[in-house]
Protein backbone atom coordinates (compact mmCIF):
# COMPACT_ATOMS: atom_id res chain seq x y z
CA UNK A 1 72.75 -16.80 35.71
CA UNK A 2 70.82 -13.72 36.00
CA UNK A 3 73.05 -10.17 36.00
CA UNK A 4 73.39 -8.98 39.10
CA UNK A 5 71.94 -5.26 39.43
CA UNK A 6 70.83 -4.39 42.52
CA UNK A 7 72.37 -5.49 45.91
CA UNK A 8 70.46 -5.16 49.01
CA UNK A 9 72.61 -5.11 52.11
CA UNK A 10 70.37 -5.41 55.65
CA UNK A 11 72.03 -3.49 58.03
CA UNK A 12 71.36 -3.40 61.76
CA UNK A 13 74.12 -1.39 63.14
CA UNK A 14 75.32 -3.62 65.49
CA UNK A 15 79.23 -4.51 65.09
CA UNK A 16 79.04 -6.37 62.66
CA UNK A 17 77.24 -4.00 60.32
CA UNK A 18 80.99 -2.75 59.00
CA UNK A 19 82.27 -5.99 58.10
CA UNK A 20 78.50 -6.84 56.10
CA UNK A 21 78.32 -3.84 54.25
CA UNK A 22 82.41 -3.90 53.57
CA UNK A 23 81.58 -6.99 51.75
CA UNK A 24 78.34 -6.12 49.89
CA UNK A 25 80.42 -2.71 48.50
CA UNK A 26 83.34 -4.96 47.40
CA UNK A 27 80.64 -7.07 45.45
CA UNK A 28 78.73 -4.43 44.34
CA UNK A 29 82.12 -2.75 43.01
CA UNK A 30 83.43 -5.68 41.37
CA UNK A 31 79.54 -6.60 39.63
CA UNK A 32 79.24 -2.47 38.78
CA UNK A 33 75.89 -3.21 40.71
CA UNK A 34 73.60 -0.47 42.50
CA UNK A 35 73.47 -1.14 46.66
CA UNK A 36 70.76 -0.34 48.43
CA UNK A 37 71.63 -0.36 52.37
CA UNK A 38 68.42 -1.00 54.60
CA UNK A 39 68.02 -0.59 58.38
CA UNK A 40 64.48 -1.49 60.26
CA UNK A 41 63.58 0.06 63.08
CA UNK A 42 61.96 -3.05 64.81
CA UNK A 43 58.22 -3.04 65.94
CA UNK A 44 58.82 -4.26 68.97
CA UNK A 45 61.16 -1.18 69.68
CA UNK A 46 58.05 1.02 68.69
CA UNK A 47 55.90 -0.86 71.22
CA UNK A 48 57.50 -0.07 73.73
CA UNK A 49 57.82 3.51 72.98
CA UNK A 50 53.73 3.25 72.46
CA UNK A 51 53.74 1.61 76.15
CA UNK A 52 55.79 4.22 77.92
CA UNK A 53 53.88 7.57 75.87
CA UNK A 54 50.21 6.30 77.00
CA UNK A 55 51.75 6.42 80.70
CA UNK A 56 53.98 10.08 79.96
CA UNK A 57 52.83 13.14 78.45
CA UNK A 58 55.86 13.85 77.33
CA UNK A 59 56.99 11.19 74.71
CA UNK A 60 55.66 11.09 71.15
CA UNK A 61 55.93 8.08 68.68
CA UNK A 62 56.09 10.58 66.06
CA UNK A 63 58.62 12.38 67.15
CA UNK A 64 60.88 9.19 68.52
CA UNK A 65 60.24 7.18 65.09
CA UNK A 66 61.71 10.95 63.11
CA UNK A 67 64.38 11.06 65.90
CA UNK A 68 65.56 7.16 65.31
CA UNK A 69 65.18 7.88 61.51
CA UNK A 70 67.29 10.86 61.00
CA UNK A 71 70.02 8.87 63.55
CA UNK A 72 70.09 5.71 61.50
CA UNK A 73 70.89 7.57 58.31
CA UNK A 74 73.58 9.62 59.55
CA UNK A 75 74.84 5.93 61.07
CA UNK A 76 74.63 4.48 57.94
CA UNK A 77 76.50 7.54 56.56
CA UNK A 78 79.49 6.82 58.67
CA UNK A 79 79.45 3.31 57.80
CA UNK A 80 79.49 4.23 54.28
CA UNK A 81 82.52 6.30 54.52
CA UNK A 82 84.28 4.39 57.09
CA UNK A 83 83.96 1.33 54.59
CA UNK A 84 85.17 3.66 51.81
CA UNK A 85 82.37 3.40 49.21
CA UNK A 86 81.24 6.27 48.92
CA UNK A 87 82.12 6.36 44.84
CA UNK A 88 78.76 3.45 44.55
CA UNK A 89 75.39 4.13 43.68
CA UNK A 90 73.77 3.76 47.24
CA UNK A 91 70.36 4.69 47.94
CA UNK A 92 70.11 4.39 52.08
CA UNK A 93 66.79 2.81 53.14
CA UNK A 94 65.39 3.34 57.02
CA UNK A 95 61.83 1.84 57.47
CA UNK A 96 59.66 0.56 60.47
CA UNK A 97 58.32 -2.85 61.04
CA UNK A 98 58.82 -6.74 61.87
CA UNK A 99 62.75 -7.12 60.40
CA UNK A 100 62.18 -10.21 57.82
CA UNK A 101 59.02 -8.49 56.49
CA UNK A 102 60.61 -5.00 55.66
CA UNK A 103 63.55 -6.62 54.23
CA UNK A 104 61.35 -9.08 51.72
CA UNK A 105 59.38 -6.11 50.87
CA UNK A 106 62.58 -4.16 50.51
CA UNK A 107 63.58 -6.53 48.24
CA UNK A 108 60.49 -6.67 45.75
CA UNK A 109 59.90 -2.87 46.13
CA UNK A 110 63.86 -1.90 45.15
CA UNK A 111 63.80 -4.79 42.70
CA UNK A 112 67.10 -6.50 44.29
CA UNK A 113 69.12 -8.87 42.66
CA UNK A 114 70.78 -10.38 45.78
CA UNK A 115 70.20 -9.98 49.36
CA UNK A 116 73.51 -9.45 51.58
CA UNK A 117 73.36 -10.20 55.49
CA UNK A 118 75.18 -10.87 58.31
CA UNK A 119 74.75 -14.55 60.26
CA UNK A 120 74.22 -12.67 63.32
CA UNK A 121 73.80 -9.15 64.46
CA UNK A 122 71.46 -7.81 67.82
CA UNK A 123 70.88 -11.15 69.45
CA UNK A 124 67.87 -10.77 72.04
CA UNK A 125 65.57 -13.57 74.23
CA UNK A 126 63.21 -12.88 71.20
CA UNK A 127 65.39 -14.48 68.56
CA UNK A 128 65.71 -17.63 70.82
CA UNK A 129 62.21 -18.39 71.01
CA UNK A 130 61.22 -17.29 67.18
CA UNK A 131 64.03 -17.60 65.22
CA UNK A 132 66.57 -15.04 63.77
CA UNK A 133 65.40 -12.20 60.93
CA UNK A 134 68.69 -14.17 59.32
CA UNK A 135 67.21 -17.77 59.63
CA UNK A 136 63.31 -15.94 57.92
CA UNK A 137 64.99 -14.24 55.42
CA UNK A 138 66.37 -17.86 54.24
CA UNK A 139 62.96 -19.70 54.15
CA UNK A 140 61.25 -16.70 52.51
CA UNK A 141 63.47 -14.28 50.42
CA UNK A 142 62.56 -14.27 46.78
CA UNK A 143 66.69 -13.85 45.06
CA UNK A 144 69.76 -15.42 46.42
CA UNK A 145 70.77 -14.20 49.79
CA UNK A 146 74.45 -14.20 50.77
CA UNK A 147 75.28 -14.92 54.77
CA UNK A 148 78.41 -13.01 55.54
CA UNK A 149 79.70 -14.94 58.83
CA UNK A 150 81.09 -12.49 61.19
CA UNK A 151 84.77 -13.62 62.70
């Protein structure tokens, strides 16, 4: 079995984001492995923001895309303290994109070992009619990928 390195943990920062990332630290602890935490700000998210700024002056994709950026890190801060693992190597991630793509390229660009995810996390209308970023990452990550269910 390969050694276990580098853990990515895909965080969305819905409520279940605690309990994933609880468990990815514990792992990470126990293997003396690196974690990387990653959040995506979803395209579709940005979309809409591009929508609403052709049709007000006063909105900048820019300036919303820095705004959610700076947010999700000091989010993912909290999570990493609340969770009490703040003594790991963590490098915090925050990109912008289609979920399962950022994640798989997360993966190959922070050369991860093992992926870490919740089962569920923002459920929408979307992930209905195409599938969850969960059920993609299982037909196309390139390491194992461990689904944390969520009680």
């Amino acid at each position: 079995m390969k050694q276990i390195n580098k853990i990515l943990v895909a965080i969305d920062l819905s409520e279940y984001s605690t309990q994933t990332l609880q468990y990815a630290a514990e792992l990470a602890d126990k293997l003396e492995a690196k974690l990387i935490v990653v959040n995506v700000i979803n395209q579709r998210d940005v979309e809409v923001i591009k929508r609403a700024a052709l049709e007000a002056s006063n909105i900048s994709v820019g300036d919303y895309l820095e705004d959610q950026e700076k947010e999700r890190m000091v989010l993912i801060q909290d999570l990493i303290e609340e969770t009490k693992c703040t003594h790991l190597s963590i490098k915090k991630v925050v990109c912008m994109g289609i979920p399962f793509q950022k994640l798989i390229n997360a993966v190959k660009d922070e050369g991860a070992d093992l992926v870490v995810m919740g089962a569920k996390g923002r459920s929408n209308l979307a992930n209905v009619l195409f599938g969850s970023t969960a059920e993609k990452m299982f037909r196309h990550c390139p390491v194992p990928l461990l689904s944390i269910r969520n009680r």
